[in-house]
PDB file of N, CA and C in Angstrom:
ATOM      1  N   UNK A   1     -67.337 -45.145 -81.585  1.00  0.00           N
ATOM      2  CA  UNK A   1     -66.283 -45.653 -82.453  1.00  0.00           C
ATOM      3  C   UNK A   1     -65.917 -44.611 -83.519  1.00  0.00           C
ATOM      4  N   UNK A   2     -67.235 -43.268 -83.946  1.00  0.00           N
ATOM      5  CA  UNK A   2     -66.388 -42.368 -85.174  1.00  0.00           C
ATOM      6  C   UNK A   2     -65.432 -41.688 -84.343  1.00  0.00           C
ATOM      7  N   UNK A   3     -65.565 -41.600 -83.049  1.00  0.00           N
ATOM      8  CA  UNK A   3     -64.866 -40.383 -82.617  1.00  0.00           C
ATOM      9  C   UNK A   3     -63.113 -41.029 -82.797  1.00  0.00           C
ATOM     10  N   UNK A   4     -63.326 -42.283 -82.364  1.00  0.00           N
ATOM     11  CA  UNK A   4     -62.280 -43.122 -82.167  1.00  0.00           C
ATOM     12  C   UNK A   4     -61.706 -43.268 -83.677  1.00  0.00           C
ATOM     13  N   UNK A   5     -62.093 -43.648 -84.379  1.00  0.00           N
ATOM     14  CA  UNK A   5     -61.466 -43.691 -85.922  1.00  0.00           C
ATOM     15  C   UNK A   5     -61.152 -42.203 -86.184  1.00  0.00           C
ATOM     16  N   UNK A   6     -61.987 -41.139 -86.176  1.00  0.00           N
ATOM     17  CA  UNK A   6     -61.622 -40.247 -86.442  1.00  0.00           C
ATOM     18  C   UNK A   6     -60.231 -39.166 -85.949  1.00  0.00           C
ATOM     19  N   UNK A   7     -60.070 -39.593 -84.677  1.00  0.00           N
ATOM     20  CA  UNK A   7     -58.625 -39.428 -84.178  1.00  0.00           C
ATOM     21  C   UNK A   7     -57.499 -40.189 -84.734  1.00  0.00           C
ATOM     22  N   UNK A   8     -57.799 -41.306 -85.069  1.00  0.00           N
ATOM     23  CA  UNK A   8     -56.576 -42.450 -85.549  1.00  0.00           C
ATOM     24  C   UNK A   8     -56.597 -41.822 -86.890  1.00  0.00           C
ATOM     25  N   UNK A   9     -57.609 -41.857 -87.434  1.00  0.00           N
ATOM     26  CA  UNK A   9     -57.151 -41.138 -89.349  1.00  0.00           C
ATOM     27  C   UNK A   9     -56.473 -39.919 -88.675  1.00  0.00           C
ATOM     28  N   UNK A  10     -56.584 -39.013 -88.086  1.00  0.00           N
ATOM     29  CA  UNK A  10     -56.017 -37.615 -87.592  1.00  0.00           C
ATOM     30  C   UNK A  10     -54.010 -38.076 -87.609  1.00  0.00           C
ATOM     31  N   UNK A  11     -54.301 -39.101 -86.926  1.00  0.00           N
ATOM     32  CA  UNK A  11     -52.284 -39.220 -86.258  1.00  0.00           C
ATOM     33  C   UNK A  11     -51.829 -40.405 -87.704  1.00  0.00           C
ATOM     34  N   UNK A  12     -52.572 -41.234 -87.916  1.00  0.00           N
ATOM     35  CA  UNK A  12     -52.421 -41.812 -89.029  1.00  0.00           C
ATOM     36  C   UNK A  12     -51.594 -40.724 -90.103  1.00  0.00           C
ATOM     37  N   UNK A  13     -52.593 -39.942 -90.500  1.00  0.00           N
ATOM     38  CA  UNK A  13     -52.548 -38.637 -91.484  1.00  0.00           C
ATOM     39  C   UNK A  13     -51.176 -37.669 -91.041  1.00  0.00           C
ATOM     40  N   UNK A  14     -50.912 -37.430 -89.727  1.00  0.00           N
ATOM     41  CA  UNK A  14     -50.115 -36.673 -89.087  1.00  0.00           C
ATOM     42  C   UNK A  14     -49.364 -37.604 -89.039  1.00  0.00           C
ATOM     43  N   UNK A  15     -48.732 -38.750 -88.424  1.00  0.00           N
ATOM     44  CA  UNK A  15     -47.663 -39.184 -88.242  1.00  0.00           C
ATOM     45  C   UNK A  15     -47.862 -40.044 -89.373  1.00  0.00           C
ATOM     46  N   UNK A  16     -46.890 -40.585 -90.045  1.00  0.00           N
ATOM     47  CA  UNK A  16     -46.898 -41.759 -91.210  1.00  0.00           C
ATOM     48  C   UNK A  16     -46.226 -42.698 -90.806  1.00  0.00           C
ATOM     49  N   UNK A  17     -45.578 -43.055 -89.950  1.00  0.00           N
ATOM     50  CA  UNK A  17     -45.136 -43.519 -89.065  1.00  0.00           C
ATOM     51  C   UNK A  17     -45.798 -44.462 -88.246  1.00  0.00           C
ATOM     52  N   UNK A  18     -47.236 -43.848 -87.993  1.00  0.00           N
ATOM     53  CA  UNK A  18     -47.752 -44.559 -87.132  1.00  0.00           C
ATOM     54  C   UNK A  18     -48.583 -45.738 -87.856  1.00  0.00           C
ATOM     55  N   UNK A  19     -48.415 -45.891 -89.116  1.00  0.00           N
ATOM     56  CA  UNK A  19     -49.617 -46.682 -90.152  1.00  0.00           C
ATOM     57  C   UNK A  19     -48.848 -48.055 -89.955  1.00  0.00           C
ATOM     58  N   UNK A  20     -46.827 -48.078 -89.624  1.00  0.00           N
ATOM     59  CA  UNK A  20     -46.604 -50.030 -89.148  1.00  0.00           C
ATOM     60  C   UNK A  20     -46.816 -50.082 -88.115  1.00  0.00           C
ATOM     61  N   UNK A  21     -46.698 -49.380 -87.002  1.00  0.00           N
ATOM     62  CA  UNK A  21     -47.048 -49.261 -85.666  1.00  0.00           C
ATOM     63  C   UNK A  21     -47.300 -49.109 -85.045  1.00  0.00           C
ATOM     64  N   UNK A  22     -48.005 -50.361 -84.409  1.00  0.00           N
ATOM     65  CA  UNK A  22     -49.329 -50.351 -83.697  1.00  0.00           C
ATOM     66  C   UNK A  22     -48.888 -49.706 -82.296  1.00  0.00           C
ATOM     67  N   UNK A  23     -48.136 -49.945 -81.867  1.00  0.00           N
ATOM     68  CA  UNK A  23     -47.524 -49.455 -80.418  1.00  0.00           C
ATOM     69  C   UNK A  23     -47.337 -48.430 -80.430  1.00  0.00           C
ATOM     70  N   UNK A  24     -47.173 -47.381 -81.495  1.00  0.00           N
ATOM     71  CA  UNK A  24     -46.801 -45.979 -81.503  1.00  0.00           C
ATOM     72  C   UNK A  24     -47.729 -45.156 -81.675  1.00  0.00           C
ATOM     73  N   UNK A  25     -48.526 -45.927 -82.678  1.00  0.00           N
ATOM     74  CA  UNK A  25     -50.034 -45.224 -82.726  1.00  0.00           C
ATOM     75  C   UNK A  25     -50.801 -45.065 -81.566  1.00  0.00           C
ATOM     76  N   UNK A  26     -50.842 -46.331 -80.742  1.00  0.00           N
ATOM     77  CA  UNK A  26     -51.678 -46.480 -79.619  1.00  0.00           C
ATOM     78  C   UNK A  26     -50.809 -45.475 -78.631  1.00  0.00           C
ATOM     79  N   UNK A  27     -49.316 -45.148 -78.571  1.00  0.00           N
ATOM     80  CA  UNK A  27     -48.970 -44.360 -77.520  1.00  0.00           C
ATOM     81  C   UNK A  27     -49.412 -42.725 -77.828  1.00  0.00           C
ATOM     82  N   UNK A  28     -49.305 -42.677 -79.258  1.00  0.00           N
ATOM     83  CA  UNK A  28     -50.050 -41.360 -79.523  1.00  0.00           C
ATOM     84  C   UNK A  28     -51.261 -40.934 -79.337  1.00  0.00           C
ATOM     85  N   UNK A  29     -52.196 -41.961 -79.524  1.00  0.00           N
ATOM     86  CA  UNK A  29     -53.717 -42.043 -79.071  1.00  0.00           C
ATOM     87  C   UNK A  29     -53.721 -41.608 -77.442  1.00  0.00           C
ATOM     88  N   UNK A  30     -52.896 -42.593 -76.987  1.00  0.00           N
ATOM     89  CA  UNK A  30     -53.483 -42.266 -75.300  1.00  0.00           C
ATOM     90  C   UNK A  30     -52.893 -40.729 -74.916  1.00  0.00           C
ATOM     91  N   UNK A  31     -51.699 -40.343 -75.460  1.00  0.00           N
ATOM     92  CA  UNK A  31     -51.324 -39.048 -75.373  1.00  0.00           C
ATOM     93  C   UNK A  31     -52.321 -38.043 -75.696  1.00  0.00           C
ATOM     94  N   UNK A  32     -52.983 -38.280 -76.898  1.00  0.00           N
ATOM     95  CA  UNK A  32     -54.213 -37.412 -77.372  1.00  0.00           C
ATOM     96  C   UNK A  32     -55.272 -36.958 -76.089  1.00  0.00           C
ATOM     97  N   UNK A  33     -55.431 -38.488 -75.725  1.00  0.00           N
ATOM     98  CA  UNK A  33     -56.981 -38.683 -74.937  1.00  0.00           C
ATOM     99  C   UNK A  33     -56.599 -38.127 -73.595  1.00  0.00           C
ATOM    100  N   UNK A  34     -54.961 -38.212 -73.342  1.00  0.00           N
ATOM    101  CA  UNK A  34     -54.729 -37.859 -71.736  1.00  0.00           C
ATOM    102  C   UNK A  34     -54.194 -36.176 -71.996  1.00  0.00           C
ATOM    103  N   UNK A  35     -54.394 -35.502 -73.070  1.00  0.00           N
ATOM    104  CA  UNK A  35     -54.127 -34.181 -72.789  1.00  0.00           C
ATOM    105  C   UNK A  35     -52.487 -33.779 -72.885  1.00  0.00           C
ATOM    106  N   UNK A  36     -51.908 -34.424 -73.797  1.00  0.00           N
ATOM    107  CA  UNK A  36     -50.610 -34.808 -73.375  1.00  0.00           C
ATOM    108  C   UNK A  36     -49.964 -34.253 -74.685  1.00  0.00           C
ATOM    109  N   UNK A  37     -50.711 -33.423 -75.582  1.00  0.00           N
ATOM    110  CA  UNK A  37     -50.194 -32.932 -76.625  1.00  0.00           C
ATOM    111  C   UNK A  37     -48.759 -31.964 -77.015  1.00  0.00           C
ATOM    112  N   UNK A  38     -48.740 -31.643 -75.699  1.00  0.00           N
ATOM    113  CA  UNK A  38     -47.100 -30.293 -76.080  1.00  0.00           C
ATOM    114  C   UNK A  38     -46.205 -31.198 -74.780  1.00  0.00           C
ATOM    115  N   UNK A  39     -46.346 -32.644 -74.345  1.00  0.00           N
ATOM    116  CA  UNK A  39     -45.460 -33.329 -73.943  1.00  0.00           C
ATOM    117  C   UNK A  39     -45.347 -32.536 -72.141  1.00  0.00           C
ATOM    118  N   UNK A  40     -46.142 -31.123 -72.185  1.00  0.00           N
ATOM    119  CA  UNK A  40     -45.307 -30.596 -70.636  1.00  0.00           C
ATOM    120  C   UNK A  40     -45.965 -31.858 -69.564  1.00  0.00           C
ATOM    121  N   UNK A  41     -47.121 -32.042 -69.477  1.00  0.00           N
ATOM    122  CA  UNK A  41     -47.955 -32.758 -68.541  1.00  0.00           C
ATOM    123  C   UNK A  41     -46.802 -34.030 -68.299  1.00  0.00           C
ATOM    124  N   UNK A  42     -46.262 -34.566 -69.657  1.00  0.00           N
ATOM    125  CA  UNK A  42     -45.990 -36.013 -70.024  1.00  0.00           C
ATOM    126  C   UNK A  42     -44.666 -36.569 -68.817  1.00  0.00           C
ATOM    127  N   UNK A  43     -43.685 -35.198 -68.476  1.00  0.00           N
ATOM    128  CA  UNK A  43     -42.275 -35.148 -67.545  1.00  0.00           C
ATOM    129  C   UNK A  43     -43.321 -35.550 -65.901  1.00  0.00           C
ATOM    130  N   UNK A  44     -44.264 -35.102 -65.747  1.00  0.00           N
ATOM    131  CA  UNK A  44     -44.886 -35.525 -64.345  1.00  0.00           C
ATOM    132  C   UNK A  44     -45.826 -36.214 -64.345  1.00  0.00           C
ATOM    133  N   UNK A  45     -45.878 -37.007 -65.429  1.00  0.00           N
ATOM    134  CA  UNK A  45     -47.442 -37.947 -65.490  1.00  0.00           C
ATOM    135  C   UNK A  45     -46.689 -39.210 -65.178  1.00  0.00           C
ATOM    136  N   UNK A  46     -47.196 -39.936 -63.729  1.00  0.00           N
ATOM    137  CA  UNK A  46     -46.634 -40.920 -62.977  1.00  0.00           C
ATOM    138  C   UNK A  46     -47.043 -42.212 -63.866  1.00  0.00           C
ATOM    139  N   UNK A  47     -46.333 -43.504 -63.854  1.00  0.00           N
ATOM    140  CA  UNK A  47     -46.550 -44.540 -64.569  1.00  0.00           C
ATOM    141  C   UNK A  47     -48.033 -45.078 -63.863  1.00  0.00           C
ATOM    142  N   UNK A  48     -47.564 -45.077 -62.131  1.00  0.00           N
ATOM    143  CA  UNK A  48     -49.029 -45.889 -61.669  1.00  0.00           C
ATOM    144  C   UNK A  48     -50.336 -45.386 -62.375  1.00  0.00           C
ATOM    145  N   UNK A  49     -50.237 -43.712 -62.177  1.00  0.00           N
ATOM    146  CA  UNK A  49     -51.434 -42.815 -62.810  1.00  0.00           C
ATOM    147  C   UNK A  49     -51.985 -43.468 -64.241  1.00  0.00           C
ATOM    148  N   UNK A  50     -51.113 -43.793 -65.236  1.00  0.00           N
ATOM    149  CA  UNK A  50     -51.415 -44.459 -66.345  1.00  0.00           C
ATOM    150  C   UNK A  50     -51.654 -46.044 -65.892  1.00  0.00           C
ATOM    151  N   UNK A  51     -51.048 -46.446 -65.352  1.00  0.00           N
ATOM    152  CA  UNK A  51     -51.800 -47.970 -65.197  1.00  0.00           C
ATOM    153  C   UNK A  51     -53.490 -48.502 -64.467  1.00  0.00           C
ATOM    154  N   UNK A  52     -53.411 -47.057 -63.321  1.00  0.00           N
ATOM    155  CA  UNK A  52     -54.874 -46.881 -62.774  1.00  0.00           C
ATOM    156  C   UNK A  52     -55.631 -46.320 -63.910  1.00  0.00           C
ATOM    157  N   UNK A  53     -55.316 -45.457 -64.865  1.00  0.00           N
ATOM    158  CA  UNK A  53     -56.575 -45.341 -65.816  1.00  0.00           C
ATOM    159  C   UNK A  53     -56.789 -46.200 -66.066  1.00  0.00           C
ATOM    160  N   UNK A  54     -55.649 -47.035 -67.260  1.00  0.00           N
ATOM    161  CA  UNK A  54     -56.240 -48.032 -68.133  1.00  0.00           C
ATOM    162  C   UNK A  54     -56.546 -49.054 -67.556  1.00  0.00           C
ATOM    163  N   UNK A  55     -56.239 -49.762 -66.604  1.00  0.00           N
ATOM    164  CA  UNK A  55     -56.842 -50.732 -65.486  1.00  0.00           C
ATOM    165  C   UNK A  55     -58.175 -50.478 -65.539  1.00  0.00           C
ATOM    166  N   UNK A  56     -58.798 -49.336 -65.025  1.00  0.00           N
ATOM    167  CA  UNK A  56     -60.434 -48.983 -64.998  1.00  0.00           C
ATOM    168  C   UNK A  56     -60.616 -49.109 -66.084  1.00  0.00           C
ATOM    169  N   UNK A  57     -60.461 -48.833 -67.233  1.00  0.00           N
ATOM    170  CA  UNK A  57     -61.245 -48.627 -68.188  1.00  0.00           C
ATOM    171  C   UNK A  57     -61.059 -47.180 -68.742  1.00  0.00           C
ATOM    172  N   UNK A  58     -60.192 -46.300 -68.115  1.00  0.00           N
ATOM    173  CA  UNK A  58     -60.467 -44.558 -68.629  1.00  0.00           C
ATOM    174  C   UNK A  58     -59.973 -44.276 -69.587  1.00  0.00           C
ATOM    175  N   UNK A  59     -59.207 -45.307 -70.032  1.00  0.00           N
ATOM    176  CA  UNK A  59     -58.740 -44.997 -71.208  1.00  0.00           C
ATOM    177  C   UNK A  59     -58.892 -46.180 -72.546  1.00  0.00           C
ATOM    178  N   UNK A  60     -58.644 -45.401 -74.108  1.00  0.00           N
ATOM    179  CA  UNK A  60     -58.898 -46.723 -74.968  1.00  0.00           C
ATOM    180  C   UNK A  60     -58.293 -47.189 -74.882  1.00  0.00           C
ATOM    181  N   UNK A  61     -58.853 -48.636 -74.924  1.00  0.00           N
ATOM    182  CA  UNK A  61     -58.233 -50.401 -75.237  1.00  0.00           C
ATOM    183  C   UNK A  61     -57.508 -50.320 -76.215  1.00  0.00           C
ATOM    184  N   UNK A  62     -56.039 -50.855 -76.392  1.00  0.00           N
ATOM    185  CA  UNK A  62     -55.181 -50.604 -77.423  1.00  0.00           C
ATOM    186  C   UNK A  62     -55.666 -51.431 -78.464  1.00  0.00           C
ATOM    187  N   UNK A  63     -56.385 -52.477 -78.197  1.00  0.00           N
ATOM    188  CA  UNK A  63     -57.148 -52.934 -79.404  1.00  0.00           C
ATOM    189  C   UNK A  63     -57.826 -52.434 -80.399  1.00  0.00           C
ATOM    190  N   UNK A  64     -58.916 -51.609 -79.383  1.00  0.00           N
ATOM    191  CA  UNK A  64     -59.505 -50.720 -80.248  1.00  0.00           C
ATOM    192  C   UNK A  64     -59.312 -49.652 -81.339  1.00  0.00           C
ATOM    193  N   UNK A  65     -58.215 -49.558 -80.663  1.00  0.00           N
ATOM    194  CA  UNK A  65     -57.300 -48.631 -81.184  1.00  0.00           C
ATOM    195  C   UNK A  65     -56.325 -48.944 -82.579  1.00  0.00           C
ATOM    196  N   UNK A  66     -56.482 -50.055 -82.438  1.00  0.00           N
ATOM    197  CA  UNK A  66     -55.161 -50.470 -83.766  1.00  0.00           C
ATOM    198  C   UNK A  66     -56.343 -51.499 -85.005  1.00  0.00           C
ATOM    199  N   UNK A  67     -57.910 -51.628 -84.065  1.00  0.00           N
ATOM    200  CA  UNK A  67     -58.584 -52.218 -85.199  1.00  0.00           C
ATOM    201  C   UNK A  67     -59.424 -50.815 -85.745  1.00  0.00           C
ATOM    202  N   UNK A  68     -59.632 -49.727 -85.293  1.00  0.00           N
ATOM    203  CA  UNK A  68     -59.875 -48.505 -86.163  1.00  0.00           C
ATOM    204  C   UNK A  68     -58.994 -48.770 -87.083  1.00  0.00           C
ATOM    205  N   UNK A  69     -57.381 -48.544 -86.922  1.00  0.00           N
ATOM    206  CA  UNK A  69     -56.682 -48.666 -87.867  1.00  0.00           C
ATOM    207  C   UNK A  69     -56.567 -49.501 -89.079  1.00  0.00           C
ATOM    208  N   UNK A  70     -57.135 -51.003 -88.809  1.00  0.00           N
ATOM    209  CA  UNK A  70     -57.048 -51.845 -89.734  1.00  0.00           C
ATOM    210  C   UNK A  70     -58.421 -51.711 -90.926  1.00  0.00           C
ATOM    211  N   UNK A  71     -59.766 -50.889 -90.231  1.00  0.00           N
ATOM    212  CA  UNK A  71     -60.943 -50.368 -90.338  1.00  0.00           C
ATOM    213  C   UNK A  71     -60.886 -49.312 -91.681  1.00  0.00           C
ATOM    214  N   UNK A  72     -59.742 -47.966 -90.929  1.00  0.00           N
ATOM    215  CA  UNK A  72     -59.706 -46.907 -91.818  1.00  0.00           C
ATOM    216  C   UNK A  72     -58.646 -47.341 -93.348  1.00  0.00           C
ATOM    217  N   UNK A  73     -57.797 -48.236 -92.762  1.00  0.00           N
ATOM    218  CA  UNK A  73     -56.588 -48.975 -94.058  1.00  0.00           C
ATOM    219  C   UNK A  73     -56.987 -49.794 -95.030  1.00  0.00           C
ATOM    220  N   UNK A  74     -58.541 -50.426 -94.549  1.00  0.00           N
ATOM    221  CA  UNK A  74     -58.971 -50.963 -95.624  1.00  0.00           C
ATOM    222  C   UNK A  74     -59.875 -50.130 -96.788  1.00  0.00           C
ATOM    223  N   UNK A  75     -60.517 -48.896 -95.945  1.00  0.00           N
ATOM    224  CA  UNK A  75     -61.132 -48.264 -96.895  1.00  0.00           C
ATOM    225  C   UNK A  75     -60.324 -46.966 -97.691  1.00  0.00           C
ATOM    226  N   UNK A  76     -59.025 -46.665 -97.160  1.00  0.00           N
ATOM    227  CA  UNK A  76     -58.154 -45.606 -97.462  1.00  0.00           C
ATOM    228  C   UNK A  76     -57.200 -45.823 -97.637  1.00  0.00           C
ATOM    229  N   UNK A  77     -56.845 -46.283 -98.882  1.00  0.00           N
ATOM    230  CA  UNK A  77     -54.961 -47.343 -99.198  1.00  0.00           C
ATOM    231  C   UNK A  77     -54.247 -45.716 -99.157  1.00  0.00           C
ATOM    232  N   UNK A  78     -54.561 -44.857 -99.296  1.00  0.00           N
ATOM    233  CA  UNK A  78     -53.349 -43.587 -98.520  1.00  0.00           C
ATOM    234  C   UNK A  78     -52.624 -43.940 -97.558  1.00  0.00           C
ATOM    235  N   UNK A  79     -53.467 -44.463 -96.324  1.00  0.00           N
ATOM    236  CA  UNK A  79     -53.136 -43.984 -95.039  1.00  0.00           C
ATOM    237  C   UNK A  79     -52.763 -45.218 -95.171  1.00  0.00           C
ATOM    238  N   UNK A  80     -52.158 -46.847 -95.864  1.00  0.00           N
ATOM    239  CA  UNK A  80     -51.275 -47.793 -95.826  1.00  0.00           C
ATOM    240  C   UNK A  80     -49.939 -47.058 -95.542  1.00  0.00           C
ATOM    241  N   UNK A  81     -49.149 -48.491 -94.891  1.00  0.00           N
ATOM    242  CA  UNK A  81     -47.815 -48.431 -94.559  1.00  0.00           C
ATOM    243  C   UNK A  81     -46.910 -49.197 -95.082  1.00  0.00           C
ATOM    244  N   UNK A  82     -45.651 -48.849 -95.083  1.00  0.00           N
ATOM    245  CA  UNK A  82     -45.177 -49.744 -96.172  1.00  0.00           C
ATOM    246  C   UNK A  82     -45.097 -51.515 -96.023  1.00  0.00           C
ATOM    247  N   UNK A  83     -45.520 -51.815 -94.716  1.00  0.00           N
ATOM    248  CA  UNK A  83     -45.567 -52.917 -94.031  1.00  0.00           C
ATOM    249  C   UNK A  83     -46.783 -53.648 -94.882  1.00  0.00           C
ATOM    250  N   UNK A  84     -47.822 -53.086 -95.204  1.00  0.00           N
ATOM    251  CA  UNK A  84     -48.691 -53.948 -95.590  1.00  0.00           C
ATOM    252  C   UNK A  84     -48.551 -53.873 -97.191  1.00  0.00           C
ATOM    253  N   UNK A  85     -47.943 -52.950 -98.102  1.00  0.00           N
ATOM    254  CA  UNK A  85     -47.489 -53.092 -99.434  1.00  0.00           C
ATOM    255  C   UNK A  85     -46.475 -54.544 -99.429  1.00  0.00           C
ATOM    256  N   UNK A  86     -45.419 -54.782 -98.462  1.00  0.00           N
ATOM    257  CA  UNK A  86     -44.771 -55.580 -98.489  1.00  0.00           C
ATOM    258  C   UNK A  86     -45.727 -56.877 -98.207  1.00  0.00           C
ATOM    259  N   UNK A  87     -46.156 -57.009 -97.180  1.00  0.00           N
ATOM    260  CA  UNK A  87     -47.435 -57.830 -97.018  1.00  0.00           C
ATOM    261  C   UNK A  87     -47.935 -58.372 -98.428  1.00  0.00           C
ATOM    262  N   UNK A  88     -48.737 -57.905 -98.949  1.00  0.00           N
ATOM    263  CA  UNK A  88     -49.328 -57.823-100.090  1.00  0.00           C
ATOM    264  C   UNK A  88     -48.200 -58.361-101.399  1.00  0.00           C
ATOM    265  N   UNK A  89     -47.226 -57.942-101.824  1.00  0.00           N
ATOM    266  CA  UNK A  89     -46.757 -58.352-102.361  1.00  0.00           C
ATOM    267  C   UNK A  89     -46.183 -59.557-102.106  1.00  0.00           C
ATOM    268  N   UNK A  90     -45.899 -60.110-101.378  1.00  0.00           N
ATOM    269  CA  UNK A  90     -45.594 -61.909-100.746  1.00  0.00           C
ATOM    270  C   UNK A  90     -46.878 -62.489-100.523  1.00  0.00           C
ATOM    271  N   UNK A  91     -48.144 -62.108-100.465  1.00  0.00           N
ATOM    272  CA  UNK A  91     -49.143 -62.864-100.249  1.00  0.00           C
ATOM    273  C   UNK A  91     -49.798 -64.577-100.746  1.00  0.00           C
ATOM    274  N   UNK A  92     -49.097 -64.242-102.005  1.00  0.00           N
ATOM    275  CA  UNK A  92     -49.558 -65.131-103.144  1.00  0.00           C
ATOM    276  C   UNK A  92     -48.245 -66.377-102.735  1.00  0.00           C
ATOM    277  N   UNK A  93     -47.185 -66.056-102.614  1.00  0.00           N
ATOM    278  CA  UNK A  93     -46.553 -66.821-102.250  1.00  0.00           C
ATOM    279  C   UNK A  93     -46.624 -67.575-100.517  1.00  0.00           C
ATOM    280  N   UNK A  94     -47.112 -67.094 -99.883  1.00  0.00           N
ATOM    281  CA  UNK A  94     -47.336 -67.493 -98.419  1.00  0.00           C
ATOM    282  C   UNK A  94     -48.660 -68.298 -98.778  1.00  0.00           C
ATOM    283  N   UNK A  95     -49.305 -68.098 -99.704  1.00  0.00           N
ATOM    284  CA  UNK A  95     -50.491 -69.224-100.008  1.00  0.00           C
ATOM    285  C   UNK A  95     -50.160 -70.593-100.300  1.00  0.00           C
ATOM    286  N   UNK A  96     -49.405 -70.023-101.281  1.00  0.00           N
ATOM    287  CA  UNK A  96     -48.552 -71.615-102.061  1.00  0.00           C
ATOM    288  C   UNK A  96     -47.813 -72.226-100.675  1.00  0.00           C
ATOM    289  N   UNK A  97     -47.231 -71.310 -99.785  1.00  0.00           N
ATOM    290  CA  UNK A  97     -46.319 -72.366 -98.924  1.00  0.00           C
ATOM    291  C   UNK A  97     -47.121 -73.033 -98.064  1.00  0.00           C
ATOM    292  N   UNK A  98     -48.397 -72.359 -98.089  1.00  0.00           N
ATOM    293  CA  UNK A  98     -49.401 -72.812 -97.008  1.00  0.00           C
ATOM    294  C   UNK A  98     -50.450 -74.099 -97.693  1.00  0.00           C
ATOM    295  N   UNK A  99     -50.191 -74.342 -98.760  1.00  0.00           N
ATOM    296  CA  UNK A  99     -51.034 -75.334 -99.459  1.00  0.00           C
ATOM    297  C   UNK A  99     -52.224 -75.002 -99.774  1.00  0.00           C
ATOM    298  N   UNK A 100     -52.600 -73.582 -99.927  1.00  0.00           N
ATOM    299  CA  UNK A 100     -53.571 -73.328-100.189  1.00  0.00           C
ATOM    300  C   UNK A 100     -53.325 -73.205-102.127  1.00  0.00           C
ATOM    301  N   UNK A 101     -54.662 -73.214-102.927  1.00  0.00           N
ATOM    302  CA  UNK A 101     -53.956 -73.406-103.807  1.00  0.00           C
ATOM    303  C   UNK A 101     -54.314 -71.916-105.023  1.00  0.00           C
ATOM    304  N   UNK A 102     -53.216 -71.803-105.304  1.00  0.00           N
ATOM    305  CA  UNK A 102     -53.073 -70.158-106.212  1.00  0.00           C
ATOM    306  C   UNK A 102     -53.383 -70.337-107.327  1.00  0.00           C
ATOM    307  N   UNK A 103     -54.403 -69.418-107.882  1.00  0.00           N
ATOM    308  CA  UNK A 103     -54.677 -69.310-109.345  1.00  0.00           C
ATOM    309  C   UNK A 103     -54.929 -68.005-109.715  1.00  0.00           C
TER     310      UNK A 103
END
């Protein structure tokens, strides 16, 4: 799992972009892991080829992948996105609508 967090803080850090999205992060991750960094491989890398990895297992679980993220965001408000500032600021009010009670 460090190796795995430690790549996600890497594209986290590098892309800022990738801190609302989870789908973009995770497509950058598997790009990482499949060697896919200067995109040449990416024009002949067949869809089945990617569905037989991750089918087996050869590649990370996009889960895994986006709960590093939620992992490294709680201990590093840098690498937040503006998605969860917004989050955060409505919180208190999504309590109240929820009947939970705010003090």
């Amino acid at each position: 799992m460090k190796k795995i967090q430690d790549e996600v803080r890497r594209i986290l850090t590098e892309y800022p972009l990738t801190r609302d999205h989870d789908k973009l992060l995770t497509i950058k991750y598997w790009m990482f892991e499949l060697g896919l960094k200067h995109n040449k491989y990416l024009q002949t890398f067949e869809f089945m080829e990617f569905c037989k990895l991750y089918s087996t297992g050869k590649l990370t679980d996009a889960q895994t992948i986006t709960r590093a993220r939620r992992q490294i965001q709680m201990k590093e408000p840098q690498l937040r996105g503006e998605k969860y500032k917004a989050r955060m600021a409505n919180q208190e009010k999504v309590k109240e609508d929820l009947g939970y009670s705010v003090k």
